[in-house]
C-alpha atoms as a PDB file:
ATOM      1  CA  UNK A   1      -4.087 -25.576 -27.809  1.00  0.00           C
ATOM      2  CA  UNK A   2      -1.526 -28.573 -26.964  1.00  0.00           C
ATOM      3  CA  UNK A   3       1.128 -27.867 -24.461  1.00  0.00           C
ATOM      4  CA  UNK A   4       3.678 -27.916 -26.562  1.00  0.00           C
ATOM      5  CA  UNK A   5       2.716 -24.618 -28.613  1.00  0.00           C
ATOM      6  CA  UNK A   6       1.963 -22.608 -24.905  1.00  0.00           C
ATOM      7  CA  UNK A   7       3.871 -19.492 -24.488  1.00  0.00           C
ATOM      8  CA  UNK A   8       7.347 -19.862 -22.774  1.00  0.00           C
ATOM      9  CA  UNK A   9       7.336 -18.195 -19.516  1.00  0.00           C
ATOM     10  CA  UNK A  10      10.543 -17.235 -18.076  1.00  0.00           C
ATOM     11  CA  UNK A  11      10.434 -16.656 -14.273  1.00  0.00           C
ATOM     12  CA  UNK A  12      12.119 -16.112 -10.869  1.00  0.00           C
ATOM     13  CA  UNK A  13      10.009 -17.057  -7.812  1.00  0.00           C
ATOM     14  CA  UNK A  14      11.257 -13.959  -5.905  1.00  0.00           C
ATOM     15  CA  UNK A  15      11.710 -11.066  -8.349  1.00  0.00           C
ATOM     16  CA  UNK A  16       8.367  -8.515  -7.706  1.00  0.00           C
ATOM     17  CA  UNK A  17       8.250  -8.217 -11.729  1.00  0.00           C
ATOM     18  CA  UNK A  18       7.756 -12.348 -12.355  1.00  0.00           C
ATOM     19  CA  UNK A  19       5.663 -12.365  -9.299  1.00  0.00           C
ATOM     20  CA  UNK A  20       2.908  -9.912 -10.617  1.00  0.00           C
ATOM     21  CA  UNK A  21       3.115 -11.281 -14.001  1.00  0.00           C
ATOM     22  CA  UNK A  22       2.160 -14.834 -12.281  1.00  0.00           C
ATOM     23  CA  UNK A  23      -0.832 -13.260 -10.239  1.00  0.00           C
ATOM     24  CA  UNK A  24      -2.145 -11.739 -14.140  1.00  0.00           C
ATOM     25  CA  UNK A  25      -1.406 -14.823 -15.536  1.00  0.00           C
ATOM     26  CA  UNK A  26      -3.642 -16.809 -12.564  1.00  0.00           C
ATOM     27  CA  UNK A  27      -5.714 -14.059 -12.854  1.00  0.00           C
ATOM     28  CA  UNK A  28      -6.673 -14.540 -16.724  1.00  0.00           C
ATOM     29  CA  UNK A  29      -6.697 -18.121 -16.712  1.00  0.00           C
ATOM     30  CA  UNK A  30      -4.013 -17.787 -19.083  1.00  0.00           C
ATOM     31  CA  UNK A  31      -1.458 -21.082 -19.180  1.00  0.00           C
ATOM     32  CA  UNK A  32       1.957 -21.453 -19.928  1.00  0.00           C
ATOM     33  CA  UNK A  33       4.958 -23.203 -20.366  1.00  0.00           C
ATOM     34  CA  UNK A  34       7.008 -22.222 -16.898  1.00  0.00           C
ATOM     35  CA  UNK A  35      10.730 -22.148 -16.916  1.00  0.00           C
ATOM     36  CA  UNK A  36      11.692 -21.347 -13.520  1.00  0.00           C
ATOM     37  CA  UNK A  37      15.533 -19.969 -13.841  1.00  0.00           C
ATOM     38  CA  UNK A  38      18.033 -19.028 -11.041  1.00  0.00           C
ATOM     39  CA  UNK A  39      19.598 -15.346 -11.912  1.00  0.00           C
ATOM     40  CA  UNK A  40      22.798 -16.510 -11.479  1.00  0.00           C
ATOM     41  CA  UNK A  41      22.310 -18.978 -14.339  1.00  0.00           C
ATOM     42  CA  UNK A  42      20.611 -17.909 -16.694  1.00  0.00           C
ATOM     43  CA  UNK A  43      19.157 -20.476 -19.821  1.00  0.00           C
ATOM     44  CA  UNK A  44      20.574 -19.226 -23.124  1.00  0.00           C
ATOM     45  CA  UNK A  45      17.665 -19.340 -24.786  1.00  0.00           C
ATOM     46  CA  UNK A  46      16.211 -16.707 -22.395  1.00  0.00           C
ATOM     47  CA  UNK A  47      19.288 -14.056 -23.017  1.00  0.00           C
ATOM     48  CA  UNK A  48      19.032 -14.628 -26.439  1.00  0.00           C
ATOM     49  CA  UNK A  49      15.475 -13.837 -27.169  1.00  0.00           C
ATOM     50  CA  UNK A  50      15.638 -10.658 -24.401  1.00  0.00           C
ATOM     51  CA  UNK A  51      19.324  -9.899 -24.326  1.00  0.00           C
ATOM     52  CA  UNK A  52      18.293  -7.631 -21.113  1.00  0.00           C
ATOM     53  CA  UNK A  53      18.220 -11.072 -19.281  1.00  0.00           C
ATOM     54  CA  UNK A  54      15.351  -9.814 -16.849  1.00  0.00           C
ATOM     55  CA  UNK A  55      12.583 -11.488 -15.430  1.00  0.00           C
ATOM     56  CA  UNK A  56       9.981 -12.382 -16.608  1.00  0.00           C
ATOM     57  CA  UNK A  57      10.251 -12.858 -19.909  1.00  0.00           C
ATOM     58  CA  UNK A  58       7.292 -14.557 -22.078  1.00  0.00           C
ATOM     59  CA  UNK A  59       7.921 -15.867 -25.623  1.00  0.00           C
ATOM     60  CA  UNK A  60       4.232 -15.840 -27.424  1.00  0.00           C
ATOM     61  CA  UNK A  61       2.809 -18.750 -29.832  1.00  0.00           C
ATOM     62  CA  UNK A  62       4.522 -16.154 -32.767  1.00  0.00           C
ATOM     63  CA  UNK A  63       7.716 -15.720 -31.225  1.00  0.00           C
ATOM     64  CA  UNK A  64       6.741 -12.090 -30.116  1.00  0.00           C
ATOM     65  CA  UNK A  65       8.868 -11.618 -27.115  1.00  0.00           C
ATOM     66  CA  UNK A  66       7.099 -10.065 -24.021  1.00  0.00           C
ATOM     67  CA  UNK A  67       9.695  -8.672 -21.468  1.00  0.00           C
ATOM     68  CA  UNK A  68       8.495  -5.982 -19.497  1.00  0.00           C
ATOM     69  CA  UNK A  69       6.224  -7.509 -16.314  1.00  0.00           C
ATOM     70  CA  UNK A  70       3.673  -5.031 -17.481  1.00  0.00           C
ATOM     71  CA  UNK A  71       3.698  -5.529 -20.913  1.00  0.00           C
ATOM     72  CA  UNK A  72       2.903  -9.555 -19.393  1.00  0.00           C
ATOM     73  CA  UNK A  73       0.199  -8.674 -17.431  1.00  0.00           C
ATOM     74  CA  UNK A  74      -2.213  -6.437 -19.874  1.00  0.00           C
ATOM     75  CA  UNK A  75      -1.643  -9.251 -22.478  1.00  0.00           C
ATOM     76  CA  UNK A  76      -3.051 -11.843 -20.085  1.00  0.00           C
ATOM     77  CA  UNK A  77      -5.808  -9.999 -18.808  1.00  0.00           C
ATOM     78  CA  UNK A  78      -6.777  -8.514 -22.531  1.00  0.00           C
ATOM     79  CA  UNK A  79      -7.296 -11.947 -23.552  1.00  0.00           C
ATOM     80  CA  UNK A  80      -8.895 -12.668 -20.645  1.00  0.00           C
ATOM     81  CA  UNK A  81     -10.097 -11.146 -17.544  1.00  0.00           C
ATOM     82  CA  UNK A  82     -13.146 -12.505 -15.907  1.00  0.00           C
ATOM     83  CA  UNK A  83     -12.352 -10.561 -12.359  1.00  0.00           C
ATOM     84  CA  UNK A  84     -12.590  -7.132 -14.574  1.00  0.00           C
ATOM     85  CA  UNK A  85      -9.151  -6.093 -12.717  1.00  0.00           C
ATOM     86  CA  UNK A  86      -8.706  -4.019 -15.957  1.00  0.00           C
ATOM     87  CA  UNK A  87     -11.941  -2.286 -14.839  1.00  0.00           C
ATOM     88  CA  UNK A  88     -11.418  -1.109 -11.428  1.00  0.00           C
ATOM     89  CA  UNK A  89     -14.790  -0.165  -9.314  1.00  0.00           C
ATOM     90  CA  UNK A  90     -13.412   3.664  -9.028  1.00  0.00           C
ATOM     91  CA  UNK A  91     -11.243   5.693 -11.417  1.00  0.00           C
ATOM     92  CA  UNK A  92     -10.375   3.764 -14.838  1.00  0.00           C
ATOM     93  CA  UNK A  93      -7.000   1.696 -16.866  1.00  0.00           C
ATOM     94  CA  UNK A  94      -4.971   5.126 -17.191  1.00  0.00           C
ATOM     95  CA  UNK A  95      -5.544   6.027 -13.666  1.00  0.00           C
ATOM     96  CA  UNK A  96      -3.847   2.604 -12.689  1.00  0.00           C
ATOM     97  CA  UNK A  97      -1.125   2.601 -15.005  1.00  0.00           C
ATOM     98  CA  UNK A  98      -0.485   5.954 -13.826  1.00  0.00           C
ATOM     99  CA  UNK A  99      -0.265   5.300 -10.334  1.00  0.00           C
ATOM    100  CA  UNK A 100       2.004   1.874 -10.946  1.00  0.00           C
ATOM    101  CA  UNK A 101       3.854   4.180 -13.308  1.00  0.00           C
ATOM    102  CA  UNK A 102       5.003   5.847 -10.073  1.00  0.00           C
ATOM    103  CA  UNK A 103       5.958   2.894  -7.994  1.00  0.00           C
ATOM    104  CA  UNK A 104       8.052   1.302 -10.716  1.00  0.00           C
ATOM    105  CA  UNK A 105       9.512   5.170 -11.005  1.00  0.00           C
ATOM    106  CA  UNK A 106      10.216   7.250  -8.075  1.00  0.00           C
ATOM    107  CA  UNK A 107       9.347   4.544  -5.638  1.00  0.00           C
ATOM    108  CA  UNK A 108      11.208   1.383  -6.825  1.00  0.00           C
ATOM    109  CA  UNK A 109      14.198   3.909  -6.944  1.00  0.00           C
ATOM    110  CA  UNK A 110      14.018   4.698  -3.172  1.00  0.00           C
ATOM    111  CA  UNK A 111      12.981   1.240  -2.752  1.00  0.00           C
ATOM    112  CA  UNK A 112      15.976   0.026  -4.042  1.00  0.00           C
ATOM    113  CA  UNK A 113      18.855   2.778  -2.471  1.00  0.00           C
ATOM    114  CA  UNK A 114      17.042   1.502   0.780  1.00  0.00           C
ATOM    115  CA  UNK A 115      17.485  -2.066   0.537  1.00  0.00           C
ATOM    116  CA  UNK A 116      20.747  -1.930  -1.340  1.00  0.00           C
ATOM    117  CA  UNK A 117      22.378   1.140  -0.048  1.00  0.00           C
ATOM    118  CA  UNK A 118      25.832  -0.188   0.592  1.00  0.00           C
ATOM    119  CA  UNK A 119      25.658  -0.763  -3.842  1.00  0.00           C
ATOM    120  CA  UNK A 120      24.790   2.544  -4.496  1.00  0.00           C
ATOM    121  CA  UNK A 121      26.119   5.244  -1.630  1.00  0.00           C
ATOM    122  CA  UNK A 122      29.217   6.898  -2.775  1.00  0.00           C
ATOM    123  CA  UNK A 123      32.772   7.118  -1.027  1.00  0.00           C
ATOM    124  CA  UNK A 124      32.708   9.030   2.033  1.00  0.00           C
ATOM    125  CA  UNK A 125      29.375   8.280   2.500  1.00  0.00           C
ATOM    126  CA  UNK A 126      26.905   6.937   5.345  1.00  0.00           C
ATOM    127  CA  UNK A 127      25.668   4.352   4.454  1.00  0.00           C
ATOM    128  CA  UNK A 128      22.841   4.143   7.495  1.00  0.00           C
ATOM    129  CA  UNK A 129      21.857   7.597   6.583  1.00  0.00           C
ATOM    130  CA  UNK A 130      21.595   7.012   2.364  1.00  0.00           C
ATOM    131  CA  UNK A 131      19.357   4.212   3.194  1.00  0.00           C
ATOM    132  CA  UNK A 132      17.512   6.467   5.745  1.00  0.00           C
ATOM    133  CA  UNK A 133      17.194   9.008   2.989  1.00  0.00           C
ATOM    134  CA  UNK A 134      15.669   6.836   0.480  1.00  0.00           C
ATOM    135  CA  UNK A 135      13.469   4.959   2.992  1.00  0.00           C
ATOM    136  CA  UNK A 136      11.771   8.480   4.214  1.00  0.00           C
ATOM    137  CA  UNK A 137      11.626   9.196  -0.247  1.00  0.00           C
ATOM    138  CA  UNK A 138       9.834   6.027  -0.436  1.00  0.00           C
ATOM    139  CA  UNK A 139       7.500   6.388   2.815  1.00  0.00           C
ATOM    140  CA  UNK A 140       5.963   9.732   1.868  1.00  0.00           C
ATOM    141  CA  UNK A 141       4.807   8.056  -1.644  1.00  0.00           C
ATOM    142  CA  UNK A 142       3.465   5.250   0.602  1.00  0.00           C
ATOM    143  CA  UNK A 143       1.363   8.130   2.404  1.00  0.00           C
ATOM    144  CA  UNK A 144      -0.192   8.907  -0.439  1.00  0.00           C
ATOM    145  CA  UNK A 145      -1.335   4.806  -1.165  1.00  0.00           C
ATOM    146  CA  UNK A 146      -2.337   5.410   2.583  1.00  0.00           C
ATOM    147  CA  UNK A 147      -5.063   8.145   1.977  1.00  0.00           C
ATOM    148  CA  UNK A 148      -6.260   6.097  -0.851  1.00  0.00           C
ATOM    149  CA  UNK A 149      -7.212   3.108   1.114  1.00  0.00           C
ATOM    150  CA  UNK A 150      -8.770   5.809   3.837  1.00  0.00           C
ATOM    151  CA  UNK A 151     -12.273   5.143   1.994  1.00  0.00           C
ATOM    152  CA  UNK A 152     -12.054   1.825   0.368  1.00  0.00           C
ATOM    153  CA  UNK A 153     -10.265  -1.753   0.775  1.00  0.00           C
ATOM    154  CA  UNK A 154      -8.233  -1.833  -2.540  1.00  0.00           C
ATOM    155  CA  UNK A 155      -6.589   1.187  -4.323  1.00  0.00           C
ATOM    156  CA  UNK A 156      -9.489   1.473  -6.712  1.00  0.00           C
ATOM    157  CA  UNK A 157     -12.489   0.477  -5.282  1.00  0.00           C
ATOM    158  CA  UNK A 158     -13.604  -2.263  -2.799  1.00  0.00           C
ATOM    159  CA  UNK A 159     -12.313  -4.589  -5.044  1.00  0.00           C
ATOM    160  CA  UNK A 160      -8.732  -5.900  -6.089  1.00  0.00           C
ATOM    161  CA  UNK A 161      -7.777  -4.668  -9.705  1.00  0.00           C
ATOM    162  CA  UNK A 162      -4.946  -4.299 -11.848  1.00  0.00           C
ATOM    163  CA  UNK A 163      -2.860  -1.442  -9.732  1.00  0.00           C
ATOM    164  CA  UNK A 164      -3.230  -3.843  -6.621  1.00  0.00           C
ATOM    165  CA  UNK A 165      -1.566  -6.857  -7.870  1.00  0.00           C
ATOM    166  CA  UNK A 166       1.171  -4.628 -10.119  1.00  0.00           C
ATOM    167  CA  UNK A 167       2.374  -2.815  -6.680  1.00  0.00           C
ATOM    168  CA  UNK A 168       1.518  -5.247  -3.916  1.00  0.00           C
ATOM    169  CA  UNK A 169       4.623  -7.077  -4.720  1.00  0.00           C
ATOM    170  CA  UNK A 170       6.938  -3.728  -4.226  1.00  0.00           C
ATOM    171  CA  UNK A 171       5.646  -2.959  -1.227  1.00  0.00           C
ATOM    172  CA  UNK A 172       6.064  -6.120   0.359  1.00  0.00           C
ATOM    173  CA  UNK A 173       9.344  -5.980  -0.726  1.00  0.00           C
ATOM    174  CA  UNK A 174      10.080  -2.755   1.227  1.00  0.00           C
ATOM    175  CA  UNK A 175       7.987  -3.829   3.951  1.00  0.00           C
ATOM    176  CA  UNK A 176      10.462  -6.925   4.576  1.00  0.00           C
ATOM    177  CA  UNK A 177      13.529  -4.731   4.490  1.00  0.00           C
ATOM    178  CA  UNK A 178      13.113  -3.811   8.075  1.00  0.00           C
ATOM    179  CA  UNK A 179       9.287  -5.271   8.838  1.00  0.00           C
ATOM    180  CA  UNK A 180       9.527  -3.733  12.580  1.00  0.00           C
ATOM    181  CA  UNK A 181      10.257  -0.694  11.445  1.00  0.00           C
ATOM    182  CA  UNK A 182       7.479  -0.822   8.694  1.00  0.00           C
ATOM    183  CA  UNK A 183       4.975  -2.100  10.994  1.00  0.00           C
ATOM    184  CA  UNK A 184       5.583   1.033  13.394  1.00  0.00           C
ATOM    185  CA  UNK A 185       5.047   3.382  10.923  1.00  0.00           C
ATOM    186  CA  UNK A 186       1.401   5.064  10.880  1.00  0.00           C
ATOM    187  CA  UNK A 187      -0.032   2.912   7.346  1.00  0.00           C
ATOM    188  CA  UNK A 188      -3.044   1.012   8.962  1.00  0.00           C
ATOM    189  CA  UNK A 189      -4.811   0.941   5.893  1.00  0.00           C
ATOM    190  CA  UNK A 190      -1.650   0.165   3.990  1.00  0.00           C
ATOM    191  CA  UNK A 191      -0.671  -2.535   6.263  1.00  0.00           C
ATOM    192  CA  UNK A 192      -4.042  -4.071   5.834  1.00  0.00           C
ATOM    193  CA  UNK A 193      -4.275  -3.602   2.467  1.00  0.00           C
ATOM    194  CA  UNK A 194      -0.884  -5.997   2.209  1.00  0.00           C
ATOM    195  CA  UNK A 195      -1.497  -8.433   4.803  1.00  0.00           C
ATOM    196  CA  UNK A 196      -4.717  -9.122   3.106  1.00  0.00           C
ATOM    197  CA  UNK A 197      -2.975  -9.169   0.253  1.00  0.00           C
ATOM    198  CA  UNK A 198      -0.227 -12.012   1.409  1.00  0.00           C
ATOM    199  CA  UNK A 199      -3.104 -14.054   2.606  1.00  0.00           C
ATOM    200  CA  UNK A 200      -5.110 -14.611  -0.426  1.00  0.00           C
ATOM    201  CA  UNK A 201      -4.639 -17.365  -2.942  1.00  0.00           C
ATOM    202  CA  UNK A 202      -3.611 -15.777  -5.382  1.00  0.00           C
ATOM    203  CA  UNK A 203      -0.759 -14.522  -3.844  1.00  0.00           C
ATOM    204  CA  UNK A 204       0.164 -17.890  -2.235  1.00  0.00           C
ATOM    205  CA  UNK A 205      -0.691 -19.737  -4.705  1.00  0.00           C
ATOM    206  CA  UNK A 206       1.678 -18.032  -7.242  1.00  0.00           C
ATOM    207  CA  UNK A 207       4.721 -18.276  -4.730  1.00  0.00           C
ATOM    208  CA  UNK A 208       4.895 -22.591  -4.904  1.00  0.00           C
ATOM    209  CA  UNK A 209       8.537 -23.439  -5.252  1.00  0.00           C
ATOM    210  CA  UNK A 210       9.619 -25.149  -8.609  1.00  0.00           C
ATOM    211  CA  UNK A 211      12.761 -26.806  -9.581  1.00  0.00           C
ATOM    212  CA  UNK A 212      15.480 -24.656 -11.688  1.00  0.00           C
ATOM    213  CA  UNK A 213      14.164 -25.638 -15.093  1.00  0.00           C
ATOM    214  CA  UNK A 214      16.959 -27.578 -17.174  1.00  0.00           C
ATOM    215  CA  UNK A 215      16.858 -28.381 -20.916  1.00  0.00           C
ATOM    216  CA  UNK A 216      14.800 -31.342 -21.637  1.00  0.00           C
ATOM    217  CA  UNK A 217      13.046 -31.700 -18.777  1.00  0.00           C
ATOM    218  CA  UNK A 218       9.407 -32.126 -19.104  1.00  0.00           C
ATOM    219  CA  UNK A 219       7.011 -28.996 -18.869  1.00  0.00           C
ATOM    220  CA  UNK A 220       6.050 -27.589 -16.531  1.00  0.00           C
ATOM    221  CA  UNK A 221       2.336 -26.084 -17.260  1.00  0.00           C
ATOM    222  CA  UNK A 222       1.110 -23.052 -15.176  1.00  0.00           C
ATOM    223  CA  UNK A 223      -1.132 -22.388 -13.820  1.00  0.00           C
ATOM    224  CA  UNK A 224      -1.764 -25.859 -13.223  1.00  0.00           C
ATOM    225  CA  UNK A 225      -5.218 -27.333 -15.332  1.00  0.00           C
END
């Protein structure tokens, strides 16, 4: 396959969503053409193809637009997925997708009244205390990814899979929020489980800065051959 006819890949070095779909797309050996955007100015070409103007968004060989991270990530690893993260040591696929089902759900919701909780709290209210609220929401969910890692080193097994990379990225998120705070709380298999995961390659490797992509400027091919 030539460069040229690679899928378009639009991304955003710090948005959770493009940064799992990066890890599957490392993951599965999968390359593409990266467009690294800015949210603030978005290409046209992206808006018009996923009028949502999210990222990421991936534009296949057959023009079949991909814009749900998700969505990304199972096509990558279908085609490809020599570390068998679709095939977690414990439990199975619907098991995962369950469980990330619930962090993009209840927990990005918390997630998000925490870290943005002067955007969302209504007139009159406290604005300390909404984000409180939420943070507590989103901690007791975090209990239960807690209990999981009691037994094993990954959510599924002793071995990173698909749910790992999908929700690592949220909960780093949170974590950073207030990362004293988080690092108080009683998660030590939790905070493990993400400091681990912030050390690997993968996760490093996926999190290289690249120049705002621009119209006619030459590709930019990742993962790199």
């Amino acid at each position: 396959m030539s460069d040229q006819s690679l899928p378009i890949f639009y991304s955003f070095r710090r948005c959770p969503y493009a940064m799992r779909a990066r890890m599957a797309l490392v993951g599965a050996q999968q390359r593409v053409q990266l467009r690294e955007i800015l949210l603030r100015d978005k290409p046209a070409h992206m808006v018009e193809v996923s009028p949502k103007a999210t990222v990421p968004v991936m534009v296949l060989e057959d023009e079949q637009v991909l814009d749900e991270s998700l969505d990304i990530m199972l096509w990558a690893l279908k085609r490809n997925d020599p570390e068998k993260w679709l095939q977690p040591e414990q439990g199975n696929l619907d098991a995962m997708l369950a469980l990330i089902t619930e962090i993009d759900g209840d927990f990005k919701h918390h997630l998000d009244h925490y870290k943005y909780a002067t955007r969302h709290v209504g007139d009159g209210q406290d604005p300390v205390a909404y984000a409180e609220k939420h943070r507590a929401a989103a901690l007791a969910i975090l209990a239960q990814l807690e209990s999981r890692l009691e037994a094993n080193r990954y959510l599924f097994g002793n071995r990173i899979a698909l749910a790992d990379v999908a929700i690592a990225p949220f909960i780093r998120q949170f974590a950073n929020t207030d990362i004293t705070w988080f690092n108080a709380q009683e998660l030590p298999k939790l905070q493990a489980w993400l400091q681990t995961f912030l050390a690997d390659d993968l996760f490093t490797g996926i999190m290289t800065k690249f120049p705002q992509w621009q119209t006619n400027d030459p590709q930019e091919i990742f993962p790199a051959a």
